[in-house]
C-alpha atoms as a PDB file:
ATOM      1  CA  UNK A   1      76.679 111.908 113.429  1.00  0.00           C
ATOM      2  CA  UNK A   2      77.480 111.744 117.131  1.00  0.00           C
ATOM      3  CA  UNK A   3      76.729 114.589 119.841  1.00  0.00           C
ATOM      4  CA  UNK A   4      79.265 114.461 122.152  1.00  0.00           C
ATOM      5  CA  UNK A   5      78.711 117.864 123.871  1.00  0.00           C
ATOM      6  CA  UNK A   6      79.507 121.290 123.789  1.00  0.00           C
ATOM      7  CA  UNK A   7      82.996 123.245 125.117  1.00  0.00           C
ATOM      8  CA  UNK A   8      82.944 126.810 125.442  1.00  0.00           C
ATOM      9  CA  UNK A   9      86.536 128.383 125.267  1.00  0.00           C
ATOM     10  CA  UNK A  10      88.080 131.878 125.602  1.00  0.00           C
ATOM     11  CA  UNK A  11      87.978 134.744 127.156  1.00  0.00           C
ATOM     12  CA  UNK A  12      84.854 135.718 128.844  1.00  0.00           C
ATOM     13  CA  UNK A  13      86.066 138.794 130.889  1.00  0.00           C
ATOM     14  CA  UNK A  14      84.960 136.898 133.988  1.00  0.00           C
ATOM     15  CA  UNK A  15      86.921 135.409 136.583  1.00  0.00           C
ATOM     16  CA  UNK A  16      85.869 131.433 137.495  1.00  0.00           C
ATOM     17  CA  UNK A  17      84.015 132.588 140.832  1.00  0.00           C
ATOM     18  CA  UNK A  18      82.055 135.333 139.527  1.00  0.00           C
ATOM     19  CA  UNK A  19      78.165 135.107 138.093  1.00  0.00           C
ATOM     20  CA  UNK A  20      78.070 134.886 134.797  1.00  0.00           C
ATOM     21  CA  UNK A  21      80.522 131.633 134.823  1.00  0.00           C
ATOM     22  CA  UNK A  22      78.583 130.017 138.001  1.00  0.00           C
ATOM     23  CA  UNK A  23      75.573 131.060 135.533  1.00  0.00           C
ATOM     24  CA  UNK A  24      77.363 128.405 132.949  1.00  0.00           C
ATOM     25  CA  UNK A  25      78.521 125.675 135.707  1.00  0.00           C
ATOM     26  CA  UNK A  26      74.709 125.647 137.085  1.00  0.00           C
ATOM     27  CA  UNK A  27      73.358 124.540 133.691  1.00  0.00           C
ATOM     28  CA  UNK A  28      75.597 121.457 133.894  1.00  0.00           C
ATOM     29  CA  UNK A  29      79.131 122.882 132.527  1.00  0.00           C
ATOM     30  CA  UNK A  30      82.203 121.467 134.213  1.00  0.00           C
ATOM     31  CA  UNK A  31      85.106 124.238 134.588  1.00  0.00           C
ATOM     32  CA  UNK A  32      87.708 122.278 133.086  1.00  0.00           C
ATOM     33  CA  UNK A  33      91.073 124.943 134.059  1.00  0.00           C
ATOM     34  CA  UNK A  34      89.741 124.267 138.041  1.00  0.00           C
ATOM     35  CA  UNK A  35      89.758 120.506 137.642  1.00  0.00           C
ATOM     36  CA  UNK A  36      93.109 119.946 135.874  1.00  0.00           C
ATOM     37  CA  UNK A  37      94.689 122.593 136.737  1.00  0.00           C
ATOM     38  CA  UNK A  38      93.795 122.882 140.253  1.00  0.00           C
ATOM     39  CA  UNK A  39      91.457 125.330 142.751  1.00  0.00           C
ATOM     40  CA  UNK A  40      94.748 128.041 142.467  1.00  0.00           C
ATOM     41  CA  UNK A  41      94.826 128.343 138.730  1.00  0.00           C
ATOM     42  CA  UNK A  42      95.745 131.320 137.660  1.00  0.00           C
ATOM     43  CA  UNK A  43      96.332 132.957 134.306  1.00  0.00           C
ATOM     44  CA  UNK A  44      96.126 136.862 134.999  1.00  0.00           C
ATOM     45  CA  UNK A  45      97.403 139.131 138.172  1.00  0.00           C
ATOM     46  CA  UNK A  46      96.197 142.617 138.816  1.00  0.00           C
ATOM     47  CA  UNK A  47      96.697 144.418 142.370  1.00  0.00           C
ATOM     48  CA  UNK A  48      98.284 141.270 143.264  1.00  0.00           C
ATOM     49  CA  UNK A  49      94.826 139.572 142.539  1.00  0.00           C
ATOM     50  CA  UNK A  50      95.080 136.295 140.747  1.00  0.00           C
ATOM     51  CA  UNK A  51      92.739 134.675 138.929  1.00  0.00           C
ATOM     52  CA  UNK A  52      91.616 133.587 135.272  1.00  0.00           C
ATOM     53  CA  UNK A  53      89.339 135.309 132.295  1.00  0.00           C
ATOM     54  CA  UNK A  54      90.257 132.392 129.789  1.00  0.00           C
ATOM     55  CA  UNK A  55      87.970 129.675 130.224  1.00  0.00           C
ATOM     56  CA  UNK A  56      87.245 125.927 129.090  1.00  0.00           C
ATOM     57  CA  UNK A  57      84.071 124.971 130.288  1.00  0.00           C
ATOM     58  CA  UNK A  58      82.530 121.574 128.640  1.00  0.00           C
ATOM     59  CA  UNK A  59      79.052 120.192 128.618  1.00  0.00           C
ATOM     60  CA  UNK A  60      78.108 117.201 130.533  1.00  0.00           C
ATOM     61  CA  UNK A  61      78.099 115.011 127.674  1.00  0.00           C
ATOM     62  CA  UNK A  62      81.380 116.280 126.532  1.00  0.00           C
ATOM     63  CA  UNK A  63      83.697 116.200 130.231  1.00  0.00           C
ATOM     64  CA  UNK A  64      84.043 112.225 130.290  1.00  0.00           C
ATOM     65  CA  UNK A  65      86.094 112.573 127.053  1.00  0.00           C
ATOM     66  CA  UNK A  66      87.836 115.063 127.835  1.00  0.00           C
ATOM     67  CA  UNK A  67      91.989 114.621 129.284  1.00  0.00           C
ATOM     68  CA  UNK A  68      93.492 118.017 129.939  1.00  0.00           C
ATOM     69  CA  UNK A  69      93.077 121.642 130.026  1.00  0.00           C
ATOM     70  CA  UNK A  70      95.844 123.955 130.614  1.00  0.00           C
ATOM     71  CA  UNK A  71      95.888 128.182 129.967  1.00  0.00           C
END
């Protein structure tokens, strides 16, 4: 059987800048909202803060194949 990565999706009551996601892009993950969707993605606005909690983040192995990501 083929290993062609790993994608972690959902919710992970962290927005895309804060440490526990650049804890997931340092081991090699690739955000995939920021790269198709753009650096002002946005799913969520609070005290006219925008950002995003819902994530798709995919392994090295895995971001080659992948073709979109949207929230």
């Amino acid at each position: 059987m083929a290993n062609y990565g790993a994608l972690i999706i959902g919710d992970l009551n962290s927005y895309d800048k804060e440490d526990p996601v650049d804890a997931i892009l340092a081991s090699g993950y690739t955000d995939l909202i920021s790269r198709f969707q753009g650096e002002y993605a946005y799913s969520y606005v609070f005290d006219r803060q925008v950002g995003y909690l819902d994530h798709a983040l995919s392994s090295a192995t895995l971001t080659p194949r992948v073709t979109g990501a949207t929230i």
